[in-house]
Protein backbone atom coordinates (compact mmCIF):
# COMPACT_ATOMS: atom_id res chain seq x y z
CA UNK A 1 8.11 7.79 34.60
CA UNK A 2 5.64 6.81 32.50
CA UNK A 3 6.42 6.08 28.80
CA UNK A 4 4.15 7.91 26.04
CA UNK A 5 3.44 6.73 22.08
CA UNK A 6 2.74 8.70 18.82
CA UNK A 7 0.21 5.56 18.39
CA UNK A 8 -2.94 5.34 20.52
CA UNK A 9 -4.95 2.53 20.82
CA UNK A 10 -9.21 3.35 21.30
CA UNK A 11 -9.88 0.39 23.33
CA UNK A 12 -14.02 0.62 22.99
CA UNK A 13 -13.55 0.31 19.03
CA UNK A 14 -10.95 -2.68 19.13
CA UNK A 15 -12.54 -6.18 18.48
CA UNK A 16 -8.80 -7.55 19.00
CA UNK A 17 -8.95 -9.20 15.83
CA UNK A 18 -4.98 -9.18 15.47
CA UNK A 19 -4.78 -8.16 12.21
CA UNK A 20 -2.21 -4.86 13.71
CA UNK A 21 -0.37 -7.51 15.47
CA UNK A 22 0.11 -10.02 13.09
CA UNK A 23 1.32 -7.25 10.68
CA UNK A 24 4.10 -5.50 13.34
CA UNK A 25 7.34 -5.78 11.51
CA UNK A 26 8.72 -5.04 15.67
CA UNK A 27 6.51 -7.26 17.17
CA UNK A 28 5.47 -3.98 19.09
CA UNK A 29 1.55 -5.00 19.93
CA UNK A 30 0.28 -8.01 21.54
CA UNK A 31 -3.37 -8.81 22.44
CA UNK A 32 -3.83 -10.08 26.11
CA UNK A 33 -6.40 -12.09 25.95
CA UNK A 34 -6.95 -12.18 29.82
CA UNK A 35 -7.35 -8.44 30.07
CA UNK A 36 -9.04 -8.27 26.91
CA UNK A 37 -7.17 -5.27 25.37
CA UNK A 38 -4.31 -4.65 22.65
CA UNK A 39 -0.63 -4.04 24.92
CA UNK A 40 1.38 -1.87 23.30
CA UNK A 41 5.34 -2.05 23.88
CA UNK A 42 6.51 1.48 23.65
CA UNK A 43 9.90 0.60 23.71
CA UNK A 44 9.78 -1.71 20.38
CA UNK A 45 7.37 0.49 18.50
CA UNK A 46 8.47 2.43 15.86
CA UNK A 47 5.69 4.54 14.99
CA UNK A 48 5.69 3.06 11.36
CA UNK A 49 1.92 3.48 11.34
CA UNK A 50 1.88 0.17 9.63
CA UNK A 51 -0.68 -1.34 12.30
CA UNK A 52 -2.94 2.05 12.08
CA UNK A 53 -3.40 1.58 8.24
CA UNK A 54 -4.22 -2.11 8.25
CA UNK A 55 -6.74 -1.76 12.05
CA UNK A 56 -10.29 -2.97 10.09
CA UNK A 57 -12.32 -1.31 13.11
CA UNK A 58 -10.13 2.62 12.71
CA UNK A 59 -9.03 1.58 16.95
CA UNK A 60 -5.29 2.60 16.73
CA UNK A 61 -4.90 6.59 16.11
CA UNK A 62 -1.47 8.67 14.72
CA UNK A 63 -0.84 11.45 16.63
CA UNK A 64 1.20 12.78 14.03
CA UNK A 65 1.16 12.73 9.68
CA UNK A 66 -2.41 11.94 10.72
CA UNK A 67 -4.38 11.13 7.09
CA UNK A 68 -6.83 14.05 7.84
CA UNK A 69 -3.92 16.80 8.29
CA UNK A 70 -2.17 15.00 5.29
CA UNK A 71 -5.26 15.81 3.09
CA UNK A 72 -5.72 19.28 4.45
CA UNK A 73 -1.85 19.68 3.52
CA UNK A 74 -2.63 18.58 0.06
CA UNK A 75 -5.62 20.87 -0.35
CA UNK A 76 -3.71 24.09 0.39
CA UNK A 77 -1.14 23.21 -1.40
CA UNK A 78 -2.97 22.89 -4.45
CA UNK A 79 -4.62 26.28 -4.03
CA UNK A 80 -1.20 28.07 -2.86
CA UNK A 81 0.55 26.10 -6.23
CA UNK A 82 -2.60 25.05 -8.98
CA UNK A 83 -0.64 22.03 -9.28
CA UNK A 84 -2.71 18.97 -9.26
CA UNK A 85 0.15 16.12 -9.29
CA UNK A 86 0.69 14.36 -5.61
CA UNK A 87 3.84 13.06 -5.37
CA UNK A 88 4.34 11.12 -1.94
CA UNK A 89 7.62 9.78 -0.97
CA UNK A 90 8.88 7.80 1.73
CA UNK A 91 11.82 9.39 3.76
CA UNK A 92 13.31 5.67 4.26
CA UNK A 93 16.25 4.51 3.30
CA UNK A 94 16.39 4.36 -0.69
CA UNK A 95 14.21 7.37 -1.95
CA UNK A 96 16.41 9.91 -3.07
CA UNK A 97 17.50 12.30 -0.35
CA UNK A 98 15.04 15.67 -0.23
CA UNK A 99 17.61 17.83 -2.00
CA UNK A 100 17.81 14.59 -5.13
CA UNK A 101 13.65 14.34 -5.26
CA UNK A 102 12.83 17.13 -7.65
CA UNK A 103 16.09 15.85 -9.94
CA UNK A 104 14.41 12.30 -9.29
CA UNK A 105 10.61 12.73 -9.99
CA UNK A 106 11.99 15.16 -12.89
CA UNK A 107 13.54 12.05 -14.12
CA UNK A 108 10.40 10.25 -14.42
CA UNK A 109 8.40 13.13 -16.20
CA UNK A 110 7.38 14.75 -12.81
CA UNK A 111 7.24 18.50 -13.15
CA UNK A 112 5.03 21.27 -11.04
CA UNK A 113 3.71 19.13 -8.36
CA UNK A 114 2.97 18.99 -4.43
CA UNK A 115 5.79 16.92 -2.27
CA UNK A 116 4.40 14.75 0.51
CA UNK A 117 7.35 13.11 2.25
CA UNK A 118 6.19 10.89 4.76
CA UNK A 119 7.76 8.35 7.10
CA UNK A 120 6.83 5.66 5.45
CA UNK A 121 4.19 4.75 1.89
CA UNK A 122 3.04 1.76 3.79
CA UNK A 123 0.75 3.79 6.66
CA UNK A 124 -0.92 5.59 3.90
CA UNK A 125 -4.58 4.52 4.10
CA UNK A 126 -5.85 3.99 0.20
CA UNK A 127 -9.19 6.59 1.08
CA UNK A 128 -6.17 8.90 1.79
CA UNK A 129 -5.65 8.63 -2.29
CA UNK A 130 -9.63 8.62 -3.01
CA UNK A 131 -9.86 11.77 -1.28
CA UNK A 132 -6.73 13.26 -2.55
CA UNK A 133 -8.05 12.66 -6.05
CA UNK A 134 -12.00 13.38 -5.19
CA UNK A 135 -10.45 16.77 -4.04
CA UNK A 136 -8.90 17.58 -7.19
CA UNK A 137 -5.86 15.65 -7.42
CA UNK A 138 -5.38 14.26 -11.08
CA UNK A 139 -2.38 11.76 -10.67
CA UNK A 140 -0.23 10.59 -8.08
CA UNK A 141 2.86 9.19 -7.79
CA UNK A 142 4.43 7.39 -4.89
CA UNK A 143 8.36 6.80 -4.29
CA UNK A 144 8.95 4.10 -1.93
CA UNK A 145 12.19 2.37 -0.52
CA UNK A 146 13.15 -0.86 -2.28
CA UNK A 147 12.04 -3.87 -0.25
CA UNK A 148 15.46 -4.58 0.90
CA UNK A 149 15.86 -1.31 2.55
CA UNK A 150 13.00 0.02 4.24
CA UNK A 151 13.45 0.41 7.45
CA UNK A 152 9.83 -0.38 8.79
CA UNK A 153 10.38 -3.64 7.17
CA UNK A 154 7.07 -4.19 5.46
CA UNK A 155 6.27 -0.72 4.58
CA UNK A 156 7.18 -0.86 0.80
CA UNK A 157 5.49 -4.22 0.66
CA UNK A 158 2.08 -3.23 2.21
CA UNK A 159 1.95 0.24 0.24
CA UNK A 160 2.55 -2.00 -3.35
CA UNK A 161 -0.19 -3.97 -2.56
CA UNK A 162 -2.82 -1.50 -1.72
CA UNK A 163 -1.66 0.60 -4.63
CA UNK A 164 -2.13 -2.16 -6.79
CA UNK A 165 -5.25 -3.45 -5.43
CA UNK A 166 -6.31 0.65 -6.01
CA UNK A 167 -5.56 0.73 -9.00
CA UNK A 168 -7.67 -2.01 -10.11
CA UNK A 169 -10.38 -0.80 -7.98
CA UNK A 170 -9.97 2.96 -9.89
CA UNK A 171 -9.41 0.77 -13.42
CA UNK A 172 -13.21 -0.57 -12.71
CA UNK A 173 -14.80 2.70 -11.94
């Protein structure tokens, strides 16, 4: 029986440059240099989408929270609602449970805006944000899982340093 993946790998646009490997918090993608193609190792992937949001060449595909059905999610959202606040939030281990995240984001000042609860901040590409905002979005807030507890490992990491380095980016526009 053959084993299937919610990650696919488009061999013709992979330059096996390693950069998804090296970044596998399971060590779940190897390249094999003899055969000349990324191995995947369905049984230690997690389907973080950690590797798919860092791939420089757009060669390893979600099958699922996709960034293109993401951003069609926002859009008719914000014409069902009129809100124009994005709040993403990790369903890892330290977020607030779903029935705590409106008490949460409340909290912080957050009132009448769209929930995006994803498996993890860190697979979120930062043109998912551009377009988010180029479509109408006028803030955004992101609730991760503290370092110590998310369970992709490196998830919270990676998505605080692309926010940051999009912010700065946004700050210079």
């Amino acid at each position: 029986m053959s084993q299937t993946c919610a990650i696919e790998v488009e061999e013709k646009n992979c330059s096996l440059c390693s950069v998804c490997s090296s970044l596998c918090p399971f060590d779940a993608i190897e390249v094999d240099e003899e055969q000349g193609k990324l191995v995947l190792d369905v049984e230690k992937c997690q389907v973080c989408g950690l590797c798919f949001s860092a791939c420089p060449a757009s060669a390893i595909e979600l099958l699922y929270y996709e960034p293109e059905s993401l951003l069609d999610y926002v859009k008719e959202q914000m014409k069902k609602t009129g809100f124009n606040t994005l709040a993403v939030v990790c369903r890892g281990g330290s977020p607030p449970p779903s029935d705590k995240t409106k008490e949460f984001l409340a909290q912080q000042g957050f009132k009448d805006y769209i929930l995006l609860r994803i498996p993890c901040a860190g697979r979120v590409l930062p043109e998912f944000y551009l377009k988010a905002l180029k479509n109408g979005i006028k803030k955004i807030v992101v609730v991760q899982c503290d370092d110590d507890y998310c369970r992709f490992k490196r998830g919270s990491e990676t998505s605080q340093k692309r926010l940051m380095l999009l912010n700065m980016v946004l700050k210079e526009l």
